[in-house]
Protein backbone atom coordinates (compact mmCIF):
# COMPACT_ATOMS: atom_id res chain seq x y z
CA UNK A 1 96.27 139.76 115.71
CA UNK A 2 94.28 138.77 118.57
CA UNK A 3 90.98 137.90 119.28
CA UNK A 4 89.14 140.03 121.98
CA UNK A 5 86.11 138.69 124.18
CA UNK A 6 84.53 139.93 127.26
CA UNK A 7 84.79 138.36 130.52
CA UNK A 8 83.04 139.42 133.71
CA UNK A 9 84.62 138.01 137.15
CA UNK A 10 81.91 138.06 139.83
CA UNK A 11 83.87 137.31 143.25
CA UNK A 12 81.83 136.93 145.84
CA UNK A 13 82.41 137.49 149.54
CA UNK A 14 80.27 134.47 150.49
CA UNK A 15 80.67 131.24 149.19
CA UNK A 16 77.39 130.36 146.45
CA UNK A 17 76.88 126.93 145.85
CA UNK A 18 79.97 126.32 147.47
CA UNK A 19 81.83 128.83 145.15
CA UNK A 20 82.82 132.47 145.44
CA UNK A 21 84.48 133.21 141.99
CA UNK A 22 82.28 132.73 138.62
CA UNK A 23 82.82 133.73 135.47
CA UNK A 24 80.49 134.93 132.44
CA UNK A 25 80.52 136.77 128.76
CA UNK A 26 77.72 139.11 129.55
CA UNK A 27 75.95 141.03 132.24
CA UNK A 28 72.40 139.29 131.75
CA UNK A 29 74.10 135.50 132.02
CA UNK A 30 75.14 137.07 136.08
CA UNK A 31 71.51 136.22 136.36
CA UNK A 32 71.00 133.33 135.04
CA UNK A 33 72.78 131.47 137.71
CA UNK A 34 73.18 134.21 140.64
CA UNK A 35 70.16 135.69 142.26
CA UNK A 36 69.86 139.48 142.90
CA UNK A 37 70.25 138.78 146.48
CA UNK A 38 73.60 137.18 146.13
CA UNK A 39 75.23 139.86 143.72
CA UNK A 40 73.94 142.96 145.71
CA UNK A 41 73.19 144.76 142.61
CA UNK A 42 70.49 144.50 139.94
CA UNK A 43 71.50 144.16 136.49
CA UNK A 44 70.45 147.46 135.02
CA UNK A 45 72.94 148.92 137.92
CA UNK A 46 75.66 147.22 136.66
CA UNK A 47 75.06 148.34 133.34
CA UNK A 48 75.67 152.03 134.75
CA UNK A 49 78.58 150.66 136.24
CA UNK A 50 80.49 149.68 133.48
CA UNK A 51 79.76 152.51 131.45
CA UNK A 52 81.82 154.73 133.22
CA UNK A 53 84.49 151.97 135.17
CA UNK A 54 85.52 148.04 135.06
CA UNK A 55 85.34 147.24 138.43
CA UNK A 56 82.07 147.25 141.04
CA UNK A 57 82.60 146.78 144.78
CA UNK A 58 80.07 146.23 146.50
CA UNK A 59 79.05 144.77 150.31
CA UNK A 60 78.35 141.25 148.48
CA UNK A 61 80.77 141.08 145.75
CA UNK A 62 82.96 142.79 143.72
CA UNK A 63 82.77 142.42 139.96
CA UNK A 64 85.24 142.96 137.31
CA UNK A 65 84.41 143.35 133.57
CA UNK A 66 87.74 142.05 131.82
CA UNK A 67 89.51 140.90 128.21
CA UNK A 68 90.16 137.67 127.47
CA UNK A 69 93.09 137.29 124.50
CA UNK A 70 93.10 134.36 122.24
CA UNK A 71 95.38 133.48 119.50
CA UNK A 72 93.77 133.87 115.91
CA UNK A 73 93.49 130.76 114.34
CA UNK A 74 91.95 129.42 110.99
CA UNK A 75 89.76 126.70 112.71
CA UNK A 76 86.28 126.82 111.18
CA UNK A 77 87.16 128.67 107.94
CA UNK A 78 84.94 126.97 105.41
CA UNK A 79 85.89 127.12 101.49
CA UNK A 80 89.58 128.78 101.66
CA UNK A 81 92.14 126.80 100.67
CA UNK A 82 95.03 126.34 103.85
């Protein structure tokens, strides 16, 4: 079986600190290295957002929420015997 996480894609139409694509786990981490002015859209928003779809286009950037698949592996399993 496969592991599941959340990805968000933020791609933006203007280059940020010389990048346009970024990538984070959660909505709140957006903000933690994009201002509101870059993203267009304020983080309670984009909540509302992905409630109902997975994809926000906007005049600034368009942002995806995603899944990223990873194999299941037994790295970190403490006390079972291998």
């Amino acid at each position: 079986m496969e592991h599941q996480r959340k990805v968000i894609h933020v791609e933006l139409k203007k280059p940020y600190n010389g990048k346009r694509n970024y990538y984070f786990g959660s909505v709140a981490a957006i903000y933690d290295t994009l201002p509101v002015e870059i993203v267009g859209i304020a983080a309670g928003a984009l909540w509302n957002v992905f409630g109902k779809e997975q994809k926000y286009v906007g005049r600034l950037a368009i942002i995806r929420e995603g899944r990223l698949l990873s194999k299941k592996t037994n790295r970190g399993k403490k006390g079972e015997k291998r």
